[in-house]
Protein backbone atom coordinates (compact mmCIF):
# COMPACT_ATOMS: atom_id res chain seq x y z
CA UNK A 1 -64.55 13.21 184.61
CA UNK A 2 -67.33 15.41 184.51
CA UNK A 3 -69.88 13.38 186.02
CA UNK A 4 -67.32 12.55 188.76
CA UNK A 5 -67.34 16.45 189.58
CA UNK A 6 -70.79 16.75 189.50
CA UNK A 7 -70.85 13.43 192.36
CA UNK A 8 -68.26 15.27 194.15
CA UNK A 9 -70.73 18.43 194.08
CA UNK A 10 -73.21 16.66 195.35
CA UNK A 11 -71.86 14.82 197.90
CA UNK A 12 -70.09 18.18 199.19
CA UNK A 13 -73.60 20.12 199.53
CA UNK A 14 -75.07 16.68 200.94
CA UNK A 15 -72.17 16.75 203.59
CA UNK A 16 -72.68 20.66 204.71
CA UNK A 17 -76.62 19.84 204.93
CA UNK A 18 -75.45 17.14 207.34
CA UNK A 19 -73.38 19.29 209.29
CA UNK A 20 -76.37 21.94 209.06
CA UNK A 21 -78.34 19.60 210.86
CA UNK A 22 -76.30 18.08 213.10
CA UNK A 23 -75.16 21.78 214.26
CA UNK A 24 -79.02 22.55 214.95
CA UNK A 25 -79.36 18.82 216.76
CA UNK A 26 -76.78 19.76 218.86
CA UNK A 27 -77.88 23.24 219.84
CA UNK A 28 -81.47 21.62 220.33
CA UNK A 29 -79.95 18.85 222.58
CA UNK A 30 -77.60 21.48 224.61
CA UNK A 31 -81.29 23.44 225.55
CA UNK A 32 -82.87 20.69 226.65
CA UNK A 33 -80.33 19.90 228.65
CA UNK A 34 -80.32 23.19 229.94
CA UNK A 35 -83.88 22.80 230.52
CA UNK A 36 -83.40 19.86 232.32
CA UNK A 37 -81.06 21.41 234.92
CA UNK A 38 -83.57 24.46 235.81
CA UNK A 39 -86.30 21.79 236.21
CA UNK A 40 -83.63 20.02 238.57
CA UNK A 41 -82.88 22.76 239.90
CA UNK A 42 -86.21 24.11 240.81
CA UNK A 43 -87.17 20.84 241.85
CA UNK A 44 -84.68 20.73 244.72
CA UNK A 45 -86.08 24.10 245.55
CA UNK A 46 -89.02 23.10 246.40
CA UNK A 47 -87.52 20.21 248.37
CA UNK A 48 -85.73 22.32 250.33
CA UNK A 49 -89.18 24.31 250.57
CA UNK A 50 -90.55 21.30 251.63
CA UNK A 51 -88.21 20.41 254.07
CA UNK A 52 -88.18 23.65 255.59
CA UNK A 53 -92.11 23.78 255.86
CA UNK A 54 -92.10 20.24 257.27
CA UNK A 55 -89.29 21.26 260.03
CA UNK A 56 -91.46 24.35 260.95
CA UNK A 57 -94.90 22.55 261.42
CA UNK A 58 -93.18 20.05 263.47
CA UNK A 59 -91.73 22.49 265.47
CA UNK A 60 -95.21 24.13 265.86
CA UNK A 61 -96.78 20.74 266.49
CA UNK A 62 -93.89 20.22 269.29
CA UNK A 63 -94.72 23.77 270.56
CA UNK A 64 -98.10 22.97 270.94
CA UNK A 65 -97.79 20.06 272.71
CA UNK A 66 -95.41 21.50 275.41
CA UNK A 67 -97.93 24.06 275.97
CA UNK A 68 -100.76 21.77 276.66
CA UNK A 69 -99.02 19.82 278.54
CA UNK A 70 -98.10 23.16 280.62
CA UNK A 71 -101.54 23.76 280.96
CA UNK A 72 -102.86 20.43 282.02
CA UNK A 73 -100.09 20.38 284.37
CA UNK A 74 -101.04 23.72 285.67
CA UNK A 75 -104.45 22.42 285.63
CA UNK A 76 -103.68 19.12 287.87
CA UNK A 77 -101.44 21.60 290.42
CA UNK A 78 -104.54 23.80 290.58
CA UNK A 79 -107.03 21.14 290.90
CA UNK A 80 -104.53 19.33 293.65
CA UNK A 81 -104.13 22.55 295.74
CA UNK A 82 -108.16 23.19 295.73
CA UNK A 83 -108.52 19.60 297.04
CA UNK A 84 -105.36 20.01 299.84
């Protein structure tokens, strides 16, 4: 009887150093999953950064063409009125 109390014992402590660490694998697991959603989330930042940066040198690029094509228009008008 006694040694059946003394299993019981130990099995008891053996079950609450279970739960000990399962408690701290779960806590561990919920932070990197929290860590995994600011990396998400900072990666779509800098998508969006991306994006953004991408949409404004395009619409420099697309600026800068329409100008020089303003000025070699100009040009050609100036260059067909000297020869008129």
């Amino acid at each position: 009887m006694e040694q059946l109390r003394l299993r019981k014992a130990e099995d008891d402590e053996a079950l609450k150093r279970l739960v000990v660490k399962n408690t701290e694998a779960i806590r561990k697991m919920a932070e990197l999953e929290e860590a995994l959603r600011q990396a998400g989330d900072k990666l779509e930042a800098v998508r969006v950064e991306a994006r953004a940066e991408g949409k404004a040198e395009a619409e420099k690029a697309a600026a800068d063409a329409a100008r020089e094509a303003a000025e070699e228009a100009e040009r050609a008008k100036t260059e067909a009125a000297a020869k008129a």
